[in-house]
N, C-alpha and C. Protein backbone atom coordinates (compact mmCIF):
# COMPACT_ATOMS: atom_id res chain seq x y z
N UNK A 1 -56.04 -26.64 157.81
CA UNK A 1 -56.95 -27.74 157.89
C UNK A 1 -57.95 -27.69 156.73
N UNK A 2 -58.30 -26.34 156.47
CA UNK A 2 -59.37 -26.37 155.19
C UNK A 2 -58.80 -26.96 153.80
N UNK A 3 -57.30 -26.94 153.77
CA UNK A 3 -56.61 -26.87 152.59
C UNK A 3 -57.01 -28.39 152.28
N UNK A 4 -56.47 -29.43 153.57
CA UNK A 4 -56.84 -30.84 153.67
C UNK A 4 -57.78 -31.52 152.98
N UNK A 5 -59.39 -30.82 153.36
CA UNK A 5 -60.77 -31.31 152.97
C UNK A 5 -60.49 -31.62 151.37
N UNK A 6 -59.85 -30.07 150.55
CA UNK A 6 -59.50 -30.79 149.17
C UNK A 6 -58.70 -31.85 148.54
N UNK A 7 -57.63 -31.91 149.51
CA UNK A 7 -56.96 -32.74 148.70
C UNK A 7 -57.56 -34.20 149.15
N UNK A 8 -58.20 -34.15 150.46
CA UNK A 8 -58.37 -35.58 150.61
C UNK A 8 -59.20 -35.95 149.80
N UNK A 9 -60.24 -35.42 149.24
CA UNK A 9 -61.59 -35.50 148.43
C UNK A 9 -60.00 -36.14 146.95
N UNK A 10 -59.38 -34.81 146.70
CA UNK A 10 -58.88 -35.22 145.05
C UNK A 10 -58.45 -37.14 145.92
N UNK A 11 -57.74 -37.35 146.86
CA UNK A 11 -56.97 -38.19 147.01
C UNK A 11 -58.01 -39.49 146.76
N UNK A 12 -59.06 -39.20 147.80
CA UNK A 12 -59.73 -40.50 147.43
C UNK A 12 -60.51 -40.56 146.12
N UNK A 13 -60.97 -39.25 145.37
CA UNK A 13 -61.35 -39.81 144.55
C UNK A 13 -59.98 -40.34 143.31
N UNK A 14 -59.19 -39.77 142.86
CA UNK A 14 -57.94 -40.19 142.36
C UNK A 14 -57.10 -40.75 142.55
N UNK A 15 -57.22 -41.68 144.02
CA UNK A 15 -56.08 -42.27 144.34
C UNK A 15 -56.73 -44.02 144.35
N UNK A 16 -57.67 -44.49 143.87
CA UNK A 16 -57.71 -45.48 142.97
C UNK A 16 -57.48 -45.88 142.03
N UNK A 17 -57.82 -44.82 141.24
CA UNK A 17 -57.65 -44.27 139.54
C UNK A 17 -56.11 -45.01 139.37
N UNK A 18 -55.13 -44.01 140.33
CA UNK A 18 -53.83 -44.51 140.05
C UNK A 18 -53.61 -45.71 140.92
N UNK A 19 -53.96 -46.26 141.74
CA UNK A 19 -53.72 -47.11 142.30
C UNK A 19 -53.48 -49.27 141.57
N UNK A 20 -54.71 -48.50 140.57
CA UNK A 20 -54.96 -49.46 139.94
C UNK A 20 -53.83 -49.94 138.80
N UNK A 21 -53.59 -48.85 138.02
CA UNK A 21 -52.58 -48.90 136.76
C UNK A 21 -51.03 -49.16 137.58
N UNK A 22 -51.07 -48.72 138.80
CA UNK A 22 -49.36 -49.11 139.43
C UNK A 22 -49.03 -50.72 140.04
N UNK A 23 -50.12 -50.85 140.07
CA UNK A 23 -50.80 -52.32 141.01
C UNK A 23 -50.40 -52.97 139.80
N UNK A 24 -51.12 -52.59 138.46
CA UNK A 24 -50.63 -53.90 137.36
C UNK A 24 -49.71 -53.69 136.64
N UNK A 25 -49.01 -52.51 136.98
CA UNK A 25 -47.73 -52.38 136.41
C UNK A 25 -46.58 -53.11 136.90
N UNK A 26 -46.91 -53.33 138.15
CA UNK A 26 -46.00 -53.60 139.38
C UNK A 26 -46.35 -55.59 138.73
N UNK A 27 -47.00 -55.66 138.77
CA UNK A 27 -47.80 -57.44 138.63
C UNK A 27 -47.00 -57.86 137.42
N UNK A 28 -47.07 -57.04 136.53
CA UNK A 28 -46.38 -57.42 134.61
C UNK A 28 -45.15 -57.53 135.45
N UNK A 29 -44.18 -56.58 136.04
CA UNK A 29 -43.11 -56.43 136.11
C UNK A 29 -42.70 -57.91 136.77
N UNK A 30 -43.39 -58.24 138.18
CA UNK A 30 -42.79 -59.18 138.38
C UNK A 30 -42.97 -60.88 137.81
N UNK A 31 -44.06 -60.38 137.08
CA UNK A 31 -44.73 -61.52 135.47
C UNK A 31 -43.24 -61.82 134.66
N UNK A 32 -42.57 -61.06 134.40
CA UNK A 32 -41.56 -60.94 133.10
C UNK A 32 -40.35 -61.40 133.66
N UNK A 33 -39.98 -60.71 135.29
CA UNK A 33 -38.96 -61.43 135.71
C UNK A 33 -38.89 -62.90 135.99
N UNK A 34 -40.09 -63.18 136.52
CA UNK A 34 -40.12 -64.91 136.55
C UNK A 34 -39.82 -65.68 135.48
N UNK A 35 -40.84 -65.14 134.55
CA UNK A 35 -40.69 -65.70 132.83
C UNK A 35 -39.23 -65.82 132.84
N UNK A 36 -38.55 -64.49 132.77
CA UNK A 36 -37.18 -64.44 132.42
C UNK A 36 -36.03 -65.57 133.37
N UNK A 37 -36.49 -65.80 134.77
CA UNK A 37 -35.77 -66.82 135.55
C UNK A 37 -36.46 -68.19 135.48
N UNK A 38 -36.98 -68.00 135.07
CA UNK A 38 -37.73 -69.79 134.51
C UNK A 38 -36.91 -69.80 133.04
N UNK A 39 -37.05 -69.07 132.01
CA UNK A 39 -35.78 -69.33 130.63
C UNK A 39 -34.48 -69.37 131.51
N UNK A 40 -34.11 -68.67 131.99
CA UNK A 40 -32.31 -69.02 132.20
C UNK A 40 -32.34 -70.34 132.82
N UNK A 41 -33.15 -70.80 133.65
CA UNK A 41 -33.26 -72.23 134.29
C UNK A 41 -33.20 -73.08 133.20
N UNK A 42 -34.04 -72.67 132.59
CA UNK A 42 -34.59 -73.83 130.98
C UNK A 42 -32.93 -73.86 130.79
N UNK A 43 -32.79 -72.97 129.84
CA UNK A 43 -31.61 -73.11 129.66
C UNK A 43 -30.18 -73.46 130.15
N UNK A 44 -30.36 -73.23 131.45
CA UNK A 44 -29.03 -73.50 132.24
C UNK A 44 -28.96 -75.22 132.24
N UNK A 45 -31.11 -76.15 132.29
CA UNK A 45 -31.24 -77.07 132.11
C UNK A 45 -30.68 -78.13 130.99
N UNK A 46 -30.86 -77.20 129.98
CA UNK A 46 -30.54 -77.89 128.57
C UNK A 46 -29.44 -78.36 128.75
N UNK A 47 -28.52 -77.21 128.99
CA UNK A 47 -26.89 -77.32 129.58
C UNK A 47 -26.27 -78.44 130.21
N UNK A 48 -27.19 -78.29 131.08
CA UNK A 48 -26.80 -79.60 131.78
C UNK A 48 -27.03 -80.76 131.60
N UNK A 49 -27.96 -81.42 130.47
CA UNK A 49 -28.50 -82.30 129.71
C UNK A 49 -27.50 -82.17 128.49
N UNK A 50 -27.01 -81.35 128.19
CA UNK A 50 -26.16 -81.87 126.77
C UNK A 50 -25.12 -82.41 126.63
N UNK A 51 -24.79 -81.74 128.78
CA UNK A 51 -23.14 -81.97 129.08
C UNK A 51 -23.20 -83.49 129.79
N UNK A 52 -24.34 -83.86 129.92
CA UNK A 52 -24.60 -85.38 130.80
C UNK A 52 -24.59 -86.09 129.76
N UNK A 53 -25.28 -86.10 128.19
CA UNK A 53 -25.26 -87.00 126.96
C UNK A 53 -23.67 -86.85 126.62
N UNK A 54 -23.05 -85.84 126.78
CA UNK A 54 -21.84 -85.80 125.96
C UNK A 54 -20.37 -86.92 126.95
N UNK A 55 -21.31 -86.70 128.19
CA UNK A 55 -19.94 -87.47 128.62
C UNK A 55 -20.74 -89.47 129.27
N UNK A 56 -21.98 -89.26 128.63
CA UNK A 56 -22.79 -90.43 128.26
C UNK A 56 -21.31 -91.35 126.56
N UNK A 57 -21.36 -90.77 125.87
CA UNK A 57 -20.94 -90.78 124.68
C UNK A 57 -19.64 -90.94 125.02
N UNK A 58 -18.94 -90.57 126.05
CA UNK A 58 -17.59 -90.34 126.24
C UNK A 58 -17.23 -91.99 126.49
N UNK A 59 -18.01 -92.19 127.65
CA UNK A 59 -18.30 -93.03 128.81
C UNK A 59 -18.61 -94.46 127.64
N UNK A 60 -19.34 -94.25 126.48
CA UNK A 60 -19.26 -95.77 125.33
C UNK A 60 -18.28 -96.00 124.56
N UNK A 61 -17.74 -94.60 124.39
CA UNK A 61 -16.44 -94.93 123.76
C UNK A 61 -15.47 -95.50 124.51
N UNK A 62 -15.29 -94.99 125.94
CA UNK A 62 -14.16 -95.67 126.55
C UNK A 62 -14.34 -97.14 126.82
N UNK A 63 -16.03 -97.87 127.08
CA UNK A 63 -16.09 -99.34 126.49
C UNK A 63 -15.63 -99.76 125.45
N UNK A 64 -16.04 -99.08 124.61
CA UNK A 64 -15.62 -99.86 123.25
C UNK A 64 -14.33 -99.89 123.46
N UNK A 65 -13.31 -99.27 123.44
CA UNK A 65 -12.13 -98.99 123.47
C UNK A 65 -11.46 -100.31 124.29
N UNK A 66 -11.91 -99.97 125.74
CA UNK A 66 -11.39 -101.09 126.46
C UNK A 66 -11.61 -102.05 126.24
N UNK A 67 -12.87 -102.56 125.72
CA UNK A 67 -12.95 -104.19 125.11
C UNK A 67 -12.53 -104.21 124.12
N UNK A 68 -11.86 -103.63 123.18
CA UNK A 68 -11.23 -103.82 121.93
C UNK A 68 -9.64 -104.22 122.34
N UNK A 69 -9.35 -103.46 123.50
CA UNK A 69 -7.93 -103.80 123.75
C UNK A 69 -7.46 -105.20 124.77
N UNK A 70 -9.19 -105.39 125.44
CA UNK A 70 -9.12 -106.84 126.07
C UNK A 70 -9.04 -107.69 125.03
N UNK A 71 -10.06 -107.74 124.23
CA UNK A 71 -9.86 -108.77 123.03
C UNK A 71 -8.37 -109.23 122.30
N UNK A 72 -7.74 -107.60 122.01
CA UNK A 72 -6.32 -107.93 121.69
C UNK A 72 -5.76 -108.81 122.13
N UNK A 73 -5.59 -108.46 123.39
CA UNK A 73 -4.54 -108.68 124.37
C UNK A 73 -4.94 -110.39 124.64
N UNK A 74 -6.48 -110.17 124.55
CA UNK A 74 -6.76 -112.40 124.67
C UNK A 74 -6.33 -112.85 123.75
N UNK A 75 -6.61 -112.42 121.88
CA UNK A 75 -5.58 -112.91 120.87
C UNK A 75 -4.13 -113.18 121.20
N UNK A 76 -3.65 -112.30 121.68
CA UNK A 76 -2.61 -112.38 121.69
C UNK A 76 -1.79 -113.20 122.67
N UNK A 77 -2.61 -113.36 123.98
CA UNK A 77 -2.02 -114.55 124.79
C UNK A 77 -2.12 -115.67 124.39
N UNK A 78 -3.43 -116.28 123.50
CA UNK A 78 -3.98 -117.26 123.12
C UNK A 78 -2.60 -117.75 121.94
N UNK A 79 -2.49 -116.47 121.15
CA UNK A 79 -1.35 -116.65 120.15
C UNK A 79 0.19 -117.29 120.82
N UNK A 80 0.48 -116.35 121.97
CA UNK A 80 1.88 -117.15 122.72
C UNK A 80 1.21 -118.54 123.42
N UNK A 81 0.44 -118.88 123.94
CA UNK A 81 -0.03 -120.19 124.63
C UNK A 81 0.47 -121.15 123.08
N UNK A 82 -0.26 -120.83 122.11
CA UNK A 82 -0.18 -121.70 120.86
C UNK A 82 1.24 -121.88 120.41
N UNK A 83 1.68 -121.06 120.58
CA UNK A 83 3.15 -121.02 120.20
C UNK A 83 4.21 -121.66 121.28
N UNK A 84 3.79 -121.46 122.54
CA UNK A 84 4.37 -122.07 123.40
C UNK A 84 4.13 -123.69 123.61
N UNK A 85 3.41 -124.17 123.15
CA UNK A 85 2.40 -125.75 123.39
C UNK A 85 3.33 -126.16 122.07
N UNK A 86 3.11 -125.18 121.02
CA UNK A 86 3.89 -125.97 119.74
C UNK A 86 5.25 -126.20 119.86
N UNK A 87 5.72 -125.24 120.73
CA UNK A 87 7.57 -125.33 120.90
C UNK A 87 7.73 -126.55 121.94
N UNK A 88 6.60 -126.71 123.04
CA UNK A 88 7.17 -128.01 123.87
C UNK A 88 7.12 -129.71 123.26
N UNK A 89 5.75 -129.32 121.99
CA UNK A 89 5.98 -130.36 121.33
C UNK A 89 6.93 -130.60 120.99
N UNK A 90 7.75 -129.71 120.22
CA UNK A 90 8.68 -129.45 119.38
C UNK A 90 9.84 -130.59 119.87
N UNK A 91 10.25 -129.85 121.17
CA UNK A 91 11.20 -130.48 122.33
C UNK A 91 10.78 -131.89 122.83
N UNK A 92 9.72 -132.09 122.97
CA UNK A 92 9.39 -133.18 123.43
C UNK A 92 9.79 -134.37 121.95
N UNK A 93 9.71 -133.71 120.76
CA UNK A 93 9.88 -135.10 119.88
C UNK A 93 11.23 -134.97 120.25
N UNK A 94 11.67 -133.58 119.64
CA UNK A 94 13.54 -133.92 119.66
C UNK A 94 14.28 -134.87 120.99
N UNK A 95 13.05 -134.95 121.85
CA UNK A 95 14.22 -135.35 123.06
C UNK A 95 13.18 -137.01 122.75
N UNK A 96 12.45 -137.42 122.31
CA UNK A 96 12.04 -138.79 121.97
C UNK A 96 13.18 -139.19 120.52
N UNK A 97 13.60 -138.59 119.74
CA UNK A 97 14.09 -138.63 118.79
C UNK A 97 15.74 -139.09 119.05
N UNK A 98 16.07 -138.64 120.17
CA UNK A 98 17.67 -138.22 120.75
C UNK A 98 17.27 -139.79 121.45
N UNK A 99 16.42 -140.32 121.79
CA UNK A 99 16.51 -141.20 122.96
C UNK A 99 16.45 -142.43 122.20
């Protein structure tokens, strides 16, 4: 029991001393991990923002694309309509012509 009286004396007087430097060692530590899971977020963010513009970009090209091939495709009916109107003329004189 006598041995006690000393150490409790060293304890309380030294066991602030250290109490203090583990306390903010312990505080940085979990300071740095946050930091560090707030960057991978950032980043995981970016990620996911570059991959949303890229298929943004995907997504105008396949407009363009498809209205380029509607347009064709209206030339090109417009082209047989014209061609077809000109051939019934066509027939229509020959058979005024025959008559």
């Amino acid at each position: 029991m006598e041995g006690l009286i000393p150490l409790a004396a060293i304890v309380c007087i030294f066991g602030p001393a250290l109490f203090i430097p583990i306390t903010a060692m312990v505080l940085r530590h979990r300071k740095e991990m946050l930091e560090m899971e707030l960057e991978r977020r950032r980043l995981s963010n970016q990620e996911v923002i570059a991959q949303i513009e890229a298929v943004r970009q995907e997504l105008a090209q396949l407009r363009d694309t498809s209205t380029q091939y509607d347009m064709s495709l209206q030339m090109t009916l417009e082209t047989l309509q014209e061609r077809v109107r000109m051939l019934e003329q066509q027939l229509e004189e020959q058979t005024r012509v025959r008559l």
